[in-house]
Protein backbone atom coordinates (compact mmCIF):
# COMPACT_ATOMS: atom_id res chain seq x y z
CA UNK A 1 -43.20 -8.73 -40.28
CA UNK A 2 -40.78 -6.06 -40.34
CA UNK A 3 -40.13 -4.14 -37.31
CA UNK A 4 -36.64 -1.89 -36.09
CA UNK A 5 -35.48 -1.73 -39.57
CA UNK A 6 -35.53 -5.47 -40.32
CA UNK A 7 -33.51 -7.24 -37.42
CA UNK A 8 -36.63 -9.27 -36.80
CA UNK A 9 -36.52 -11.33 -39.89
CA UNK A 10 -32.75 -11.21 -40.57
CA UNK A 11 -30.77 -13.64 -38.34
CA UNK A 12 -27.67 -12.55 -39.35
CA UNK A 13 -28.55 -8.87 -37.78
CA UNK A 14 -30.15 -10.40 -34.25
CA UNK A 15 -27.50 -12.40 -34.23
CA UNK A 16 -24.80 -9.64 -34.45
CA UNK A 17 -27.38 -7.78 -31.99
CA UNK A 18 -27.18 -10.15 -29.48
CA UNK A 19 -23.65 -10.49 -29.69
CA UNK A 20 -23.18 -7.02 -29.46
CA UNK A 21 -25.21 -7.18 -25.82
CA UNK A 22 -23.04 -10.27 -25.24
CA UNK A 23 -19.59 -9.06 -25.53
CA UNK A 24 -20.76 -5.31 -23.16
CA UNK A 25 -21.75 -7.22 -20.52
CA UNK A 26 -18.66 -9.49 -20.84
CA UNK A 27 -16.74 -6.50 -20.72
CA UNK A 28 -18.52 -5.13 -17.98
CA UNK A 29 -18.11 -8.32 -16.13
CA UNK A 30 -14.10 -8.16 -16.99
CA UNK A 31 -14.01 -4.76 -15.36
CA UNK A 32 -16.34 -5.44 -12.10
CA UNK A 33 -13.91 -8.74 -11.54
CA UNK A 34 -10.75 -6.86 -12.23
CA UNK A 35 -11.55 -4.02 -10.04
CA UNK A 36 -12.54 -6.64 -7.28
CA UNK A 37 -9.35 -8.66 -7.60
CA UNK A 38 -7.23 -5.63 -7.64
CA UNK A 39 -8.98 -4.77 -4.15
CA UNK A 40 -8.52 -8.56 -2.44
CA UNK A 41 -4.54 -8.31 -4.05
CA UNK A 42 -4.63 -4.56 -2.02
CA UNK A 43 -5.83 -5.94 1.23
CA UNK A 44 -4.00 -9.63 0.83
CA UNK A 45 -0.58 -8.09 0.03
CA UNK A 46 0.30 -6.59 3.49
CA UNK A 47 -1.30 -9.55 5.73
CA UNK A 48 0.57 -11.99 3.34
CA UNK A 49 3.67 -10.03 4.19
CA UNK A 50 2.87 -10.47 7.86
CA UNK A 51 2.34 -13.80 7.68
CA UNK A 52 5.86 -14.95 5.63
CA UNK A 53 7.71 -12.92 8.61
CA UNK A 54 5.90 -14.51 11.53
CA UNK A 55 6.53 -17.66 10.30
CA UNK A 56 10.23 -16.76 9.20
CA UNK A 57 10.75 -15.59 12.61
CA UNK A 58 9.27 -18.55 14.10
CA UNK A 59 11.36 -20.90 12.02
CA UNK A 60 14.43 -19.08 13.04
CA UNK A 61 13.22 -18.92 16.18
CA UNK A 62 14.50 -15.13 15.70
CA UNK A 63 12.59 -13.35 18.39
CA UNK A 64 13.61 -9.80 18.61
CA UNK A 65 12.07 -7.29 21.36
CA UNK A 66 8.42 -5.31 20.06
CA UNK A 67 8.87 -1.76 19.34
CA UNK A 68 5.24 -1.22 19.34
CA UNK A 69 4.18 2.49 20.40
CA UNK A 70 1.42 0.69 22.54
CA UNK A 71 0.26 4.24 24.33
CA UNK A 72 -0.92 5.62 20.61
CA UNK A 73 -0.71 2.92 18.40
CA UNK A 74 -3.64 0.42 20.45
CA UNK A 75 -4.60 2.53 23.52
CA UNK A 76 -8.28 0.84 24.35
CA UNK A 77 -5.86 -2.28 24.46
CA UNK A 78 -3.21 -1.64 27.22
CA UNK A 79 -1.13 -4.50 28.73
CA UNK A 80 -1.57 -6.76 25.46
CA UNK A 81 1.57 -6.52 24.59
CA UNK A 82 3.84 -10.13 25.07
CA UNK A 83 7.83 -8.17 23.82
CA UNK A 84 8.37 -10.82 21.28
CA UNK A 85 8.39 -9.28 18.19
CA UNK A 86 6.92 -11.81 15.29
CA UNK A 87 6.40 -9.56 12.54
CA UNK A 88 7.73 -6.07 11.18
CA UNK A 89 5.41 -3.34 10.04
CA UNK A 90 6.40 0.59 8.61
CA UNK A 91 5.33 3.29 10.65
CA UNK A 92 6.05 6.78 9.88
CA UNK A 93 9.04 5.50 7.52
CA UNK A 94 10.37 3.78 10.11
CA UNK A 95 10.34 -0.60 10.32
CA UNK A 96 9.19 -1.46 13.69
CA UNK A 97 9.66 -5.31 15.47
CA UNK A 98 5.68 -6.16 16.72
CA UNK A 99 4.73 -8.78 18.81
CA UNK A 100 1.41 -10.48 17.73
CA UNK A 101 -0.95 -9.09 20.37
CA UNK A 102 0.14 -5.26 19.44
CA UNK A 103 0.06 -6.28 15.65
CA UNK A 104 -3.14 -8.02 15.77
CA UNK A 105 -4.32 -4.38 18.15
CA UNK A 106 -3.37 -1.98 15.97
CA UNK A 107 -4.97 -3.98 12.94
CA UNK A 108 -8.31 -3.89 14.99
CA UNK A 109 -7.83 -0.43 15.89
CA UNK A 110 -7.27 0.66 12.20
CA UNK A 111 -10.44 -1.05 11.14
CA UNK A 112 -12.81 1.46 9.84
CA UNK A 113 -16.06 1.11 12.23
């Protein structure tokens, strides 16, 4: 039997037909994994920094005061603050000293809900 032009009896041709099917979902695979790894990386990168200085400042037990803007920068959260500044974080080009309630505050509040 002989049906689309002759890949049913010829194994070489299903074979290079299904390999063909093989390698574009591989390759979409590659891309939908890439894309999500790229996103984790994007998302891990800034709470990994975070985390190295909290625990450099904890090991050198250098606790410097919080510079949080607490009024605009976690206002539903008021009074959270602690003044020991754990972490650093870049607002408006500028490196601010945050405790861990404000940092964990503003976090929350930047969340999209």
């Amino acid at each position: 039997m002989q049906c689309m032009g002759g890949n049913a009896d010829n194994p070489a041709r299903q074979f290079a037909a299904a390999w063909q099917a093989a390698a574009a979902a591989m390759g979409e695979w590659r891309r939908q994994v890439a894309a999500a790894t790229n996103e984790a990386l994007d998302k891990l990168d800034p709470a990994i920094r975070a985390a190295v200085e909290a625990a450099r400042t904890a090991v050198t037990g250098d606790w410097r005061a919080c510079h949080c803007p607490c009024g605009t920068a976690h206002p539903d959260d008021t009074g959270v603050c602690d003044g020991r500044a754990v972490l650093t974080r870049r607002v408006r080009e500028r490196e601010l000293p945050l405790c861990a309630p404000c940092a964990v505050a503003q976090g929350v509040a930047e969340m999209p809900h």
